[in-house]
C-alpha atoms as a PDB file:
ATOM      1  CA  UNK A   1     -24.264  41.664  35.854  1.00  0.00           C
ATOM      2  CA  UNK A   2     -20.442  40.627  35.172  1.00  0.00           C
ATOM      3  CA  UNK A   3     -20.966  37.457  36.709  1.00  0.00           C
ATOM      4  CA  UNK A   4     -24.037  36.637  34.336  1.00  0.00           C
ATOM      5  CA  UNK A   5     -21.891  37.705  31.457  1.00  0.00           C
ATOM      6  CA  UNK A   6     -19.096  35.696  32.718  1.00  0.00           C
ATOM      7  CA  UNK A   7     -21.188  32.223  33.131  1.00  0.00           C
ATOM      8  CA  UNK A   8     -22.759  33.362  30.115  1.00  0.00           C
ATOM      9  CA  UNK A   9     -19.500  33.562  27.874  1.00  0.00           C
ATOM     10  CA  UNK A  10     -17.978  30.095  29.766  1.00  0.00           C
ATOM     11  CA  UNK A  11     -21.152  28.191  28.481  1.00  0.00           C
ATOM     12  CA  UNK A  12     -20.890  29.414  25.144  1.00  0.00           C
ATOM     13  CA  UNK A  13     -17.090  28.324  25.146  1.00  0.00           C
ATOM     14  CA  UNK A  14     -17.988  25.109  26.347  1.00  0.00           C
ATOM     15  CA  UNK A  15     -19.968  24.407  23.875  1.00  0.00           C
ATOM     16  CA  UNK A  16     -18.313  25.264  20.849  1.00  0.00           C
ATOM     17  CA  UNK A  17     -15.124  23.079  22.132  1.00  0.00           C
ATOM     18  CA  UNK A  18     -17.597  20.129  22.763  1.00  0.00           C
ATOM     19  CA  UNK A  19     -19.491  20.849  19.283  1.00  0.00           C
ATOM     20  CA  UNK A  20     -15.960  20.968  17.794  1.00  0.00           C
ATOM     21  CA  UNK A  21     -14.897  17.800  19.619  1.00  0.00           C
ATOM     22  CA  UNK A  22     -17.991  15.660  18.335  1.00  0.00           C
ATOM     23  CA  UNK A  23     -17.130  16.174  14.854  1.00  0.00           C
ATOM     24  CA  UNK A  24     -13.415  14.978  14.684  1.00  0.00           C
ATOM     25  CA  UNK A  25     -12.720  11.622  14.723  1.00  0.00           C
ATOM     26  CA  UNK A  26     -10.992   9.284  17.455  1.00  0.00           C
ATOM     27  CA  UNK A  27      -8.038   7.501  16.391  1.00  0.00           C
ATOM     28  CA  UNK A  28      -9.438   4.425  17.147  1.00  0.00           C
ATOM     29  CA  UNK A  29     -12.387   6.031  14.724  1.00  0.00           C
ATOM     30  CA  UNK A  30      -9.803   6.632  12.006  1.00  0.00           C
ATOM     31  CA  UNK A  31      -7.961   3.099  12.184  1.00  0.00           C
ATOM     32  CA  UNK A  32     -11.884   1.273  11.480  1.00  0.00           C
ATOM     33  CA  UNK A  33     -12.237   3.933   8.821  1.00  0.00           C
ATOM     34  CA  UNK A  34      -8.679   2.960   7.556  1.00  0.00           C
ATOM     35  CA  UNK A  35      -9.270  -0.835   7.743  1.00  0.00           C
ATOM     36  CA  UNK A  36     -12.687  -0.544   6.299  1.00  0.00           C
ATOM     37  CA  UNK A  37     -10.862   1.221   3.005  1.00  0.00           C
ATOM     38  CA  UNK A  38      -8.673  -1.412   2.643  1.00  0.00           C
ATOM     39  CA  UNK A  39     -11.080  -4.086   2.746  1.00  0.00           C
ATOM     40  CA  UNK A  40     -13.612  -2.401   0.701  1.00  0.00           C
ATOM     41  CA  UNK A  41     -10.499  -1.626  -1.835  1.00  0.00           C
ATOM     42  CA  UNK A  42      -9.522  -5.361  -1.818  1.00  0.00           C
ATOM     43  CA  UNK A  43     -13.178  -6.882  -2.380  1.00  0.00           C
ATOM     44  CA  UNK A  44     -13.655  -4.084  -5.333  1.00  0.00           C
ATOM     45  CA  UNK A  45     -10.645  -5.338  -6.784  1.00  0.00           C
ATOM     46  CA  UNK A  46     -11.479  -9.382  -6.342  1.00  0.00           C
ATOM     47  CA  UNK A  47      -7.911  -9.644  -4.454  1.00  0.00           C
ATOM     48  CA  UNK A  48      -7.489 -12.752  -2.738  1.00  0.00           C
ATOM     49  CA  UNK A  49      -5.839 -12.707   0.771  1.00  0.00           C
ATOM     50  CA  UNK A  50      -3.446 -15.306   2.091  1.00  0.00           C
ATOM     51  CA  UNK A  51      -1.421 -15.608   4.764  1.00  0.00           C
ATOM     52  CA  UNK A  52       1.442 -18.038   3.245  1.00  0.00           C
ATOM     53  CA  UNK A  53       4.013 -16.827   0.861  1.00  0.00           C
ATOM     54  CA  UNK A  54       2.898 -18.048  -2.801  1.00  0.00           C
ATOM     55  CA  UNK A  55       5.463 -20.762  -3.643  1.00  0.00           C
ATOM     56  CA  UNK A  56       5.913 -19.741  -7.776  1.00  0.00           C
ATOM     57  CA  UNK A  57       6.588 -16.449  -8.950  1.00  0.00           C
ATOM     58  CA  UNK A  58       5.525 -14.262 -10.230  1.00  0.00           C
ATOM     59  CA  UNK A  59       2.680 -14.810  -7.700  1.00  0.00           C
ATOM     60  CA  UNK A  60      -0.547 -15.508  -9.445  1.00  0.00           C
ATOM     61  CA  UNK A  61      -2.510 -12.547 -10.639  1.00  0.00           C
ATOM     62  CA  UNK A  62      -4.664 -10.824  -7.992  1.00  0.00           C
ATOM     63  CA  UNK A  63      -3.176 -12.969  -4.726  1.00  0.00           C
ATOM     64  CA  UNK A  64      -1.972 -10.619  -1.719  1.00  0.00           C
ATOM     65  CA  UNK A  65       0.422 -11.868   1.013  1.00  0.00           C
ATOM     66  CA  UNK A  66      -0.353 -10.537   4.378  1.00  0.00           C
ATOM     67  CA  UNK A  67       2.157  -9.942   6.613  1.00  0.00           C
ATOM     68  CA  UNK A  68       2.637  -9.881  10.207  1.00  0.00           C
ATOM     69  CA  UNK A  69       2.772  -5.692  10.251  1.00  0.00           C
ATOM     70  CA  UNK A  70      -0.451  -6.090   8.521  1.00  0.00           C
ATOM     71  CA  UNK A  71       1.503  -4.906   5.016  1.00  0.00           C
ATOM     72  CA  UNK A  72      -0.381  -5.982   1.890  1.00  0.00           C
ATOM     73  CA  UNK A  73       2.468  -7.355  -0.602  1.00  0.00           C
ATOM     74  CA  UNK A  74       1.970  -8.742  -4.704  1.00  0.00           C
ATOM     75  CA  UNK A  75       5.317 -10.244  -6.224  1.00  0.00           C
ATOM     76  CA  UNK A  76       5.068  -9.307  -9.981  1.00  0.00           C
ATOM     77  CA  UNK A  77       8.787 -10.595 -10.257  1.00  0.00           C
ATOM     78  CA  UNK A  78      11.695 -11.529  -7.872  1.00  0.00           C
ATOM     79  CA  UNK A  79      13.745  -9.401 -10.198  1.00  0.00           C
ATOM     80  CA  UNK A  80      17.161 -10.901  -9.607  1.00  0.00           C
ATOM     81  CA  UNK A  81      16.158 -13.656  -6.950  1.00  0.00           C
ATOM     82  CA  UNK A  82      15.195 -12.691  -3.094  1.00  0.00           C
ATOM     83  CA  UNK A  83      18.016 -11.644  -2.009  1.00  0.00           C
ATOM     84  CA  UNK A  84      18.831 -13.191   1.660  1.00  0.00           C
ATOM     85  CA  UNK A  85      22.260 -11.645   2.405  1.00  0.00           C
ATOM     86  CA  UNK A  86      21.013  -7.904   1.240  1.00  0.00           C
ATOM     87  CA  UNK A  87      22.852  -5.547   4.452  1.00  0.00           C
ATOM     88  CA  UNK A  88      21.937  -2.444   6.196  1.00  0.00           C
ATOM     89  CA  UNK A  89      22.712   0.661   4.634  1.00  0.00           C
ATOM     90  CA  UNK A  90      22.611  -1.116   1.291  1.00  0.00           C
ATOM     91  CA  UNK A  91      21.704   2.062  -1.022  1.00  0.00           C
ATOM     92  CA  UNK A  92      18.335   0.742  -2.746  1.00  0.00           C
ATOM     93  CA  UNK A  93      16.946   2.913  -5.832  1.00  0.00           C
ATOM     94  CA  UNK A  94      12.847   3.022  -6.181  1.00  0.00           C
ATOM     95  CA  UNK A  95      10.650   3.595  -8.872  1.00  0.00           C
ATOM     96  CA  UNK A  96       6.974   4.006  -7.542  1.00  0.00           C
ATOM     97  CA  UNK A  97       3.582   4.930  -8.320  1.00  0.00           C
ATOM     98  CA  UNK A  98       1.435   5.653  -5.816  1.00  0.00           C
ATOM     99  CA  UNK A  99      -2.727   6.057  -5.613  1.00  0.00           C
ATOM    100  CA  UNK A 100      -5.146   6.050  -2.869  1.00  0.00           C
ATOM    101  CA  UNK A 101      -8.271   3.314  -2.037  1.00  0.00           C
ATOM    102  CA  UNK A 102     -10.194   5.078  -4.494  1.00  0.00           C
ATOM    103  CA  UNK A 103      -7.744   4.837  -6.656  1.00  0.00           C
ATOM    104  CA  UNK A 104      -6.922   8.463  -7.205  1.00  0.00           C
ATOM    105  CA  UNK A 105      -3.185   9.305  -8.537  1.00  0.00           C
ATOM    106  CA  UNK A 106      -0.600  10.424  -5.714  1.00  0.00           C
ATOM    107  CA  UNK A 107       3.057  10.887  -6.425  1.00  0.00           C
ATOM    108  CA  UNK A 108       5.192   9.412  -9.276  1.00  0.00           C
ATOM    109  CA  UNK A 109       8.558   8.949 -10.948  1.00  0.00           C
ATOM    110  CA  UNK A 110       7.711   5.765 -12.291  1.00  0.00           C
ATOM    111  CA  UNK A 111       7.316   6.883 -15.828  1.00  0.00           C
ATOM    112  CA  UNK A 112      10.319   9.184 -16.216  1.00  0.00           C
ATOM    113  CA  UNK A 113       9.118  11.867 -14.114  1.00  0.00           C
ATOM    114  CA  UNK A 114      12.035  12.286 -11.642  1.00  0.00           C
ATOM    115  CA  UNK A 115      14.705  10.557 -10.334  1.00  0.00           C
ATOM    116  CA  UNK A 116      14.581   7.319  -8.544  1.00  0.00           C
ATOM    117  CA  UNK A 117      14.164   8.079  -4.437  1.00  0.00           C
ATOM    118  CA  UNK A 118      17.274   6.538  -2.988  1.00  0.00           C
ATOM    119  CA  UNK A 119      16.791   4.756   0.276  1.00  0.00           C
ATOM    120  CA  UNK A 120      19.113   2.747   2.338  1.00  0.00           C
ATOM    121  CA  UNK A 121      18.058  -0.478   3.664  1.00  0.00           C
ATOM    122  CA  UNK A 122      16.735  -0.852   7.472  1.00  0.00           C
ATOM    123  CA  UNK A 123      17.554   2.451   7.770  1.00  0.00           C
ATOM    124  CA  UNK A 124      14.244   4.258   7.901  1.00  0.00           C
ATOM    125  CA  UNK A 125      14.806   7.987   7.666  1.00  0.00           C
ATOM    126  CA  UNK A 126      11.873   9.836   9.677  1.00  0.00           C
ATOM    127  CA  UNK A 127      13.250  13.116   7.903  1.00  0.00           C
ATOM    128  CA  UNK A 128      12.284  12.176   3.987  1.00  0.00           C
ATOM    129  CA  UNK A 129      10.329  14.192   2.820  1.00  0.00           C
ATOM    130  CA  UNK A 130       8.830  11.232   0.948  1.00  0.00           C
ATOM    131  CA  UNK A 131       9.487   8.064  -0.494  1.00  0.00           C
ATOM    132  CA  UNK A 132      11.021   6.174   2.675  1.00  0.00           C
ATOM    133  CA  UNK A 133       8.820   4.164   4.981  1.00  0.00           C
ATOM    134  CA  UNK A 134       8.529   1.163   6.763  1.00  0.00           C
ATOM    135  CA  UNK A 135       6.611  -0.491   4.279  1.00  0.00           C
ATOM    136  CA  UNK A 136       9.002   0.025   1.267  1.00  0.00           C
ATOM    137  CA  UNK A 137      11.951  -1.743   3.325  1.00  0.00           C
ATOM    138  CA  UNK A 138       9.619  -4.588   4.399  1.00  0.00           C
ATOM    139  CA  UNK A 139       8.823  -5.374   0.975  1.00  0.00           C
ATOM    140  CA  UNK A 140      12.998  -5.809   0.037  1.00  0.00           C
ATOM    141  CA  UNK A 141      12.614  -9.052   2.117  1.00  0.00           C
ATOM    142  CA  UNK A 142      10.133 -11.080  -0.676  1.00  0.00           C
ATOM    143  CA  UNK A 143      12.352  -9.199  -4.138  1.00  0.00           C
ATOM    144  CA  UNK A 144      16.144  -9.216  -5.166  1.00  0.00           C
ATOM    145  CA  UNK A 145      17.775  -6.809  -7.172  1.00  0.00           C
ATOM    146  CA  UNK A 146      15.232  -5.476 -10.250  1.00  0.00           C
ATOM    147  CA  UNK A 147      12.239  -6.539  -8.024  1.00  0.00           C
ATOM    148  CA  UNK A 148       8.948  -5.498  -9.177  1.00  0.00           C
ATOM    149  CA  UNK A 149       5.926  -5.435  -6.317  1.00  0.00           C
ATOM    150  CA  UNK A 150       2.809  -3.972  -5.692  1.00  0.00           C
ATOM    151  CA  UNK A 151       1.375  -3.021  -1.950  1.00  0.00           C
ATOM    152  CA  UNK A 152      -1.353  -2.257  -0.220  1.00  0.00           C
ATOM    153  CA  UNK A 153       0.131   0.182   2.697  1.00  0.00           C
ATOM    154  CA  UNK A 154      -1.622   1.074   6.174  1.00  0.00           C
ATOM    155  CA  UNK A 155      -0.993   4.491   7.149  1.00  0.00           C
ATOM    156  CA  UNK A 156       1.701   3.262  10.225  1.00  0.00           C
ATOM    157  CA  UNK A 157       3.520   1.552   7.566  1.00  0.00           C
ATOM    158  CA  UNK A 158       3.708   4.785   4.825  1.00  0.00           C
ATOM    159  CA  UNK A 159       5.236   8.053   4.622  1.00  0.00           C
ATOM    160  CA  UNK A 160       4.309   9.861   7.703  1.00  0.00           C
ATOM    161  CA  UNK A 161       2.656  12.229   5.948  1.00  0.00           C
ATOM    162  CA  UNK A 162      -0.506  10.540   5.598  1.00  0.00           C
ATOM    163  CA  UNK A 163      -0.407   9.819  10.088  1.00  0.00           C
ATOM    164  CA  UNK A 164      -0.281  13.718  10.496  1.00  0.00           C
ATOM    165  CA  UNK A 165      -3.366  14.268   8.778  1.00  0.00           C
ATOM    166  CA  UNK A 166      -6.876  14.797  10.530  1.00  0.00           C
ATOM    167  CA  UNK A 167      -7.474  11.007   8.805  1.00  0.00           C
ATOM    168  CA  UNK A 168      -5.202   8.211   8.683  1.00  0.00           C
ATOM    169  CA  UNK A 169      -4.838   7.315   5.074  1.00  0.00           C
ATOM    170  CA  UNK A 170      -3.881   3.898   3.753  1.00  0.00           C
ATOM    171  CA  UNK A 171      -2.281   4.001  -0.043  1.00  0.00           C
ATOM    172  CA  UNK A 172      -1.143   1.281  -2.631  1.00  0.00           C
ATOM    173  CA  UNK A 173       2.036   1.114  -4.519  1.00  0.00           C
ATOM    174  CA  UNK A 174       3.323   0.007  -7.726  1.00  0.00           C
ATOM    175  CA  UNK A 175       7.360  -0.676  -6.816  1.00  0.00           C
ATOM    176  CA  UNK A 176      10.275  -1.097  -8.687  1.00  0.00           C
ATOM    177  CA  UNK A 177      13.775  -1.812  -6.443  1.00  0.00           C
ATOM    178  CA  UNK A 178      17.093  -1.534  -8.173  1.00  0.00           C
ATOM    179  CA  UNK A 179      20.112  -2.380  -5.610  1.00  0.00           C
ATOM    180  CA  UNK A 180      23.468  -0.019  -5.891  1.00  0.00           C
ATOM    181  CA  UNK A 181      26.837  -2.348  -5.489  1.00  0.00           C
END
């Protein structure tokens, strides 16, 4: 009788964990679901996609540079000029905005709510608890001081935050960079 019991409670264990498995998503599963947002987000929006650098700024309304880390980038204004000879550890101030593909409102301290996040340049810090990412240094390479942009961020480019979750979750951002002498 203990060993029917026994079989008996195994089976039922098994299948909850398999039931449970089905219903979470692969993280192959999660990057379509991720690239799908984006796409769906830039079609909603009439962006156009290219994969050369717009020669005038600010870049014409609506246009999106892709680049090779599959970063969305807009250049509202070069601010001071793209600045070539900007060095590591450069302390870089950033004003941001931040909403989701549906366009839903994440943080802020672009309107006076909070102080700028302070971020230092090729320096990633893994320990932020937000505000520095990959994505946000990349974009210092197309801007100069005062430099105004707008992305569209894959999850392995943001805060790490949204790779942690049970759903990878691309976000956009409205950015303004002021460089510290």
């Amino acid at each position: 009788m203990r060993k029917i019991i026994s079989v008996a409670a195994l089976f039922a264990l098994l299948a909850i964990a398999f039931s449970s498995c089905s219903s979470s998503l692969t993280y192959a599963n999660q990057l379509n679901e991720e690239k799908a947002s984006i796409k769906e987000y830039i079609a909603t929006n009439h962006y156009q996609i290219v994969d050369t650098i717009p020669s005038v700024a600010p870049w014409p309304d609506g246009v999106y540079y892709v680049t090779e880390s599959g970063l969305y980038i807009h250049v509202d204004s070069l601010g001071a000029g793209v600045n070539t000879s900007l060095k590591t550890n450069t302390e870089i101030c950033v004003r941001f905005n931040e909403t989701n593909m549906a366009g839903e409102q994440g943080y802020t301290n672009m309107y006076g709510t909070g102080d700028p996040v302070q971020l230092y340049y090729n320096n990633v810090s893994s320990s932020a608890k937000y505000g520095d990412c990959l994505a946000w240094h990349e974009g210092l390479k197309y801007v100069g001081d005062g430099g105004h942009i707008h992305m569209i961020v894959p999850a392995s480019l943001g805060w790490s935050m949204y790779t942690t979750s049970s759903a990878l979750t691309a976000m956009c951002y409205d950015l303004r960079y002021t460089f510290w002498k």
